[in-house]
Protein backbone atom coordinates (compact mmCIF):
# COMPACT_ATOMS: atom_id res chain seq x y z
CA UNK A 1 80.51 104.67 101.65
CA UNK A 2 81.78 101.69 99.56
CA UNK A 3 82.61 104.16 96.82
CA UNK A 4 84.32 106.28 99.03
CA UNK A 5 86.52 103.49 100.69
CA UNK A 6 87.08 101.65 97.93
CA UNK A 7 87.85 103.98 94.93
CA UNK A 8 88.18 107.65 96.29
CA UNK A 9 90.55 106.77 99.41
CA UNK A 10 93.26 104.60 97.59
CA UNK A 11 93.40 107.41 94.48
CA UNK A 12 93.62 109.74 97.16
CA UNK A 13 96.78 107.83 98.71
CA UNK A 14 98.07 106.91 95.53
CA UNK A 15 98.35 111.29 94.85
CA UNK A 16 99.83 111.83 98.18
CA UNK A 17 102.13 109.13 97.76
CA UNK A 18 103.58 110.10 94.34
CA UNK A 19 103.19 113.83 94.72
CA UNK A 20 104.96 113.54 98.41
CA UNK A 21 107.91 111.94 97.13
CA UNK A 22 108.60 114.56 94.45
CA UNK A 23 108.05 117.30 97.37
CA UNK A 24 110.22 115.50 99.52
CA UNK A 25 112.68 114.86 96.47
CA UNK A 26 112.85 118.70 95.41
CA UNK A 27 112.77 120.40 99.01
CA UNK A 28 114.21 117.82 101.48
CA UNK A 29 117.38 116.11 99.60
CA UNK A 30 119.08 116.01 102.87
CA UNK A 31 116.26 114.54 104.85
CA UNK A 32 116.26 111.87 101.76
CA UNK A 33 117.69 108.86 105.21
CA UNK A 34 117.23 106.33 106.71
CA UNK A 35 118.91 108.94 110.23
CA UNK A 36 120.33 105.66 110.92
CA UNK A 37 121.13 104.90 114.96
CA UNK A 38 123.39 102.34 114.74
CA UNK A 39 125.90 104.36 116.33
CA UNK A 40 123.90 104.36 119.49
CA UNK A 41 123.22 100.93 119.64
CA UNK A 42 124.08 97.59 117.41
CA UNK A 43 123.54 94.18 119.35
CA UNK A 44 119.51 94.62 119.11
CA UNK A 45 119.86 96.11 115.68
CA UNK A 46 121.99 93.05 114.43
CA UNK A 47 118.99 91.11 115.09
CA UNK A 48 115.96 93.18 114.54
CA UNK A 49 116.81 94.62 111.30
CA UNK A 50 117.66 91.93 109.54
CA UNK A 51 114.93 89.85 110.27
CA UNK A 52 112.29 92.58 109.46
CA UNK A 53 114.26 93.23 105.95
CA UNK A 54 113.99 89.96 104.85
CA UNK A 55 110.55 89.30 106.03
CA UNK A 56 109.12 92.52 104.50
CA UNK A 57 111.19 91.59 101.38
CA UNK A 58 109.13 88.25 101.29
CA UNK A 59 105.88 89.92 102.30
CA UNK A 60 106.18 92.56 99.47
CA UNK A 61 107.01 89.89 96.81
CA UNK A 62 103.85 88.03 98.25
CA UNK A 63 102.28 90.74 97.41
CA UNK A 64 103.06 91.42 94.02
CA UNK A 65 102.24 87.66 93.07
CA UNK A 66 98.58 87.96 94.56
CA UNK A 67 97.63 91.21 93.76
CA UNK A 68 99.20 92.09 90.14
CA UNK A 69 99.54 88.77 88.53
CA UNK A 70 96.18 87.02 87.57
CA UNK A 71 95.16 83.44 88.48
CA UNK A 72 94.79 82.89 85.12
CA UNK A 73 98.00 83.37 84.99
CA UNK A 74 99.73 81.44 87.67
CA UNK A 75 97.29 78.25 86.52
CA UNK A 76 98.66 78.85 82.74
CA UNK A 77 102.05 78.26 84.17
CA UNK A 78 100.59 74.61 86.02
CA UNK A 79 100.09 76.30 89.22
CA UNK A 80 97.03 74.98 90.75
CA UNK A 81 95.25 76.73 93.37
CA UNK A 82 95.87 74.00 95.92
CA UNK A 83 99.63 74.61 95.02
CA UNK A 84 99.19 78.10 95.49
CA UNK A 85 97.12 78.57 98.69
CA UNK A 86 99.59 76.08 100.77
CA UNK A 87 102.80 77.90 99.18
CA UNK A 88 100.87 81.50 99.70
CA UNK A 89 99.89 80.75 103.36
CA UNK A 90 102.86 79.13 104.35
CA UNK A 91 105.10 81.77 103.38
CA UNK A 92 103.09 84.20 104.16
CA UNK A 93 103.09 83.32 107.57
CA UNK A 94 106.55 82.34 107.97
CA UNK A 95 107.28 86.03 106.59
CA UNK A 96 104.55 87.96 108.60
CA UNK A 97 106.11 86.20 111.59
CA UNK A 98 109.09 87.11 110.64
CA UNK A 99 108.71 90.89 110.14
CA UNK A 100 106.44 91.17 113.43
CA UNK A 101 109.66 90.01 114.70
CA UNK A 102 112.21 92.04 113.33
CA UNK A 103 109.63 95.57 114.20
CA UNK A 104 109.10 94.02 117.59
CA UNK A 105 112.57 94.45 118.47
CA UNK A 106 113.70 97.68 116.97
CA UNK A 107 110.27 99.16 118.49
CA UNK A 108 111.87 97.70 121.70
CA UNK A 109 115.04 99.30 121.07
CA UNK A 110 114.33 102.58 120.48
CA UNK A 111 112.00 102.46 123.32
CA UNK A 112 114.62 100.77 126.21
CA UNK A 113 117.56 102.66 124.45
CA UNK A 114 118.14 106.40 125.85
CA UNK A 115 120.10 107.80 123.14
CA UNK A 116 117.68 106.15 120.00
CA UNK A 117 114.81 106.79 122.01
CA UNK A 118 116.16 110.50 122.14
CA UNK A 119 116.04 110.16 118.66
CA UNK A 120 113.00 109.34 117.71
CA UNK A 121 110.68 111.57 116.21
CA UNK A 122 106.73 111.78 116.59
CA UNK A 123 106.95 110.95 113.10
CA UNK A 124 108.29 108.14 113.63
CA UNK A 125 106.52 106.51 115.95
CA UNK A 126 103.08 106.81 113.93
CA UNK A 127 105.21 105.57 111.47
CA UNK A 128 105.91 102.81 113.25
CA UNK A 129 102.39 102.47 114.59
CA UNK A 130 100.80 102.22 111.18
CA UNK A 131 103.67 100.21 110.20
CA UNK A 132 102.75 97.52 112.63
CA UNK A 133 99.24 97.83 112.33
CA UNK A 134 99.59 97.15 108.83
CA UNK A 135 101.59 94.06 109.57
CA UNK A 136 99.62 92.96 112.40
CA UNK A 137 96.12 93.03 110.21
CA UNK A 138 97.64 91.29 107.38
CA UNK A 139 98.82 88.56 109.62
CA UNK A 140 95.75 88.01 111.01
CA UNK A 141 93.84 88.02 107.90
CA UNK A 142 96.32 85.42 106.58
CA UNK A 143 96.02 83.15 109.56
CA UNK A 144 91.69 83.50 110.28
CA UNK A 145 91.16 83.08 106.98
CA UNK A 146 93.62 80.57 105.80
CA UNK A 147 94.59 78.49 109.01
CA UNK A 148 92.22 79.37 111.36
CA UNK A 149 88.92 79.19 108.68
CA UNK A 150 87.99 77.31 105.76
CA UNK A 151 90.23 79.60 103.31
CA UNK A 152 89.66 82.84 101.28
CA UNK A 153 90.32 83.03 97.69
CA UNK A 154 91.25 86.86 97.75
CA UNK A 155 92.73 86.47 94.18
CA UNK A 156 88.53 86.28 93.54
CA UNK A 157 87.76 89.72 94.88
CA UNK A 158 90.87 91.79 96.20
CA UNK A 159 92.97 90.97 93.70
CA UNK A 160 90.41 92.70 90.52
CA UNK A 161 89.57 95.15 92.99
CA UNK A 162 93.47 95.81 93.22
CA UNK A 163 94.18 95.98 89.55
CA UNK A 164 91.04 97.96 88.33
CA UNK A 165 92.70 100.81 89.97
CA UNK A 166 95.18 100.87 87.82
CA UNK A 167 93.48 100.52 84.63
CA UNK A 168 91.18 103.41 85.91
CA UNK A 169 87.82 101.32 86.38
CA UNK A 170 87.86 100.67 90.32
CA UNK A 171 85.07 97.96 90.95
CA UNK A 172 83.91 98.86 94.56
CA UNK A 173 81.77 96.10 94.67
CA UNK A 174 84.75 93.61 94.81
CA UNK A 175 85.98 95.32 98.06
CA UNK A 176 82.62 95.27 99.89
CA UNK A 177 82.14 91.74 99.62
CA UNK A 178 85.60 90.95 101.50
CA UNK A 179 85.73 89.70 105.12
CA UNK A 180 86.65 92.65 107.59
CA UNK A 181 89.71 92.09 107.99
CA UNK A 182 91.14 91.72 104.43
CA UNK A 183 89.70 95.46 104.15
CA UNK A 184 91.17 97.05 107.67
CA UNK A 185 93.88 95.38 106.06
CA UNK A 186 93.89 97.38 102.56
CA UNK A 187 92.52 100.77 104.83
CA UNK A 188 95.90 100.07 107.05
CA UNK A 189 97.97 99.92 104.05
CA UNK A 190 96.50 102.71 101.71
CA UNK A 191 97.08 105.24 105.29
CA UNK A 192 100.57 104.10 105.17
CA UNK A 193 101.27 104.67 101.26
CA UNK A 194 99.80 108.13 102.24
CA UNK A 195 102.19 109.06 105.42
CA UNK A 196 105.04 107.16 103.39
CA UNK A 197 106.73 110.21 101.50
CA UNK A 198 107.37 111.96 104.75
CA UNK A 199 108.64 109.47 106.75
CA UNK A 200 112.07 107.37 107.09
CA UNK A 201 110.44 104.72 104.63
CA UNK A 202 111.55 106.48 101.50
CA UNK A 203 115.00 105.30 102.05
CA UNK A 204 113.34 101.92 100.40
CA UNK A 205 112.43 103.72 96.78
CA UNK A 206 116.14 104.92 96.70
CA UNK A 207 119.90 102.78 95.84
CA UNK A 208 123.32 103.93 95.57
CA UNK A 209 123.58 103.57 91.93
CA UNK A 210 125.52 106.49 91.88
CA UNK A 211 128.34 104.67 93.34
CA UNK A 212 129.00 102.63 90.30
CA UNK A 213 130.09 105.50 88.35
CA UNK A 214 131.41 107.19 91.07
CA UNK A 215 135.54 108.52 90.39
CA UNK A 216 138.29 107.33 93.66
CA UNK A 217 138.61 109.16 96.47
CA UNK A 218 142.03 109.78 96.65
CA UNK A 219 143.28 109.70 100.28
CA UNK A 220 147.04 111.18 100.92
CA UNK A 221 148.91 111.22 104.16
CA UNK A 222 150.36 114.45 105.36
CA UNK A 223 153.96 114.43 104.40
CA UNK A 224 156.28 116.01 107.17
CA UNK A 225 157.11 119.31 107.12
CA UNK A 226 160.27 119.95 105.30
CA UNK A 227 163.58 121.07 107.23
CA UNK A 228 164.01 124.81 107.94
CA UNK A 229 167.16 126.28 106.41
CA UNK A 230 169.85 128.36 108.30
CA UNK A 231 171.22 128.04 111.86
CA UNK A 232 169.71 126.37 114.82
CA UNK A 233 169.18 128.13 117.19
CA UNK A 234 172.07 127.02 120.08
């Protein structure tokens, strides 16, 4: 089971998730959106999507410092691990809070607003329900562990497990010694890499860089029509 969980599920997501974008790339260009609803409604989505932008913009930064970078690292810089955990956890939190938010609301708006609710897909609400899942599990790790506990030193155990992935020798054995939520956590997040591609979510992997080299659009008025020659008509 550990092997299974811990090295054949996130290879498995990491195929779907690279494979489904180039499906989704090659056969759905014109599903490539966000199928924005702001024309339906904007007072809720001034708020909501903001907030959940910059929080999951914080959260996936987080991320990348804990999981890719080593603590050897950070501590050959003059980061300490005190200095670490209380900037970690507090920001962490802060953003967690943050994008709970922002996805509170806009799950609220598409659900109390006719026309976005009309909109809304079954896709996307089990996108939306992993989504906040996802969120809600890493929050809660974050705060029983951190606040709540006497502190987890993930960067010990997920963190290895994390890389070894990548460098194609997954150590299950780092996985099955983290508390229970740290792995519904990483099981959460591996289920959303896989339903990712075929989702709204790929509008993240994706900027108009195209518009930099773009030509003008040339806009011209219509000019009015010219005067018809001969007699008028008396």
């Amino acid at each position: 089971m550990s092997v299974l969980l811990w090295v054949v599920a996130p290879y498995v997501a990491l195929t779907v998730f690279v494979l489904g974008h180039v499906w989704r790339y090659r056969y759905d260009k014109f599903g490539w959106t966000t199928r924005s609803s702001q024309l339906y409604e904007s007072r809720l989505l001034r708020v909501g999507s903001p907030l959940f932008h910059f929080g999951i913009l914080v959260v996936l930064l987080g991320h990348i410092g804990g999981l890719v970078i080593p603590k050897s690292w950070t501590e050959a810089v003059g980061v300490t691990e005190a200095a670490y955990h209380v900037a970690a956890v507090g920001l962490g939190t802060v953003a967690g809070v943050c994008t709970l938010g922002g996805l509170a609301i806009l799950i609220y708006r598409r659900r109390t607003v006719g026309p976005v609710f009309s909109a809304t897909t079954r896709n996307d609400k089990a996108m939306y329900a992993v989504l906040a899942v996802t969120i809600v599990l890493g929050l809660a790790a974050t705060v029983a562990a951190n606040i709540l506990g006497g502190g987890y030193d993930y960067r010990a155990t997920v963190s290895p497990w994390f890389r070894s992935i990548f460098v194609l020798r997954p150590d299950p054995s780092l996985m099955a010694g983290a508390p229970p939520l740290f792995q519904l956590h990483a099981l959460s997040a591996m289920l959303l890499f896989a339903i990712w591609p075929f989702t709204r979510l790929v509008h993240m992997l994706t900027a108009p860089v195209g518009y930099l080299t773009r030509p003008y659009i040339v806009y011209r008025s219509r000019q009015a029509p010219a005067p018809r020659r001969g007699w008028e008509a008396s």
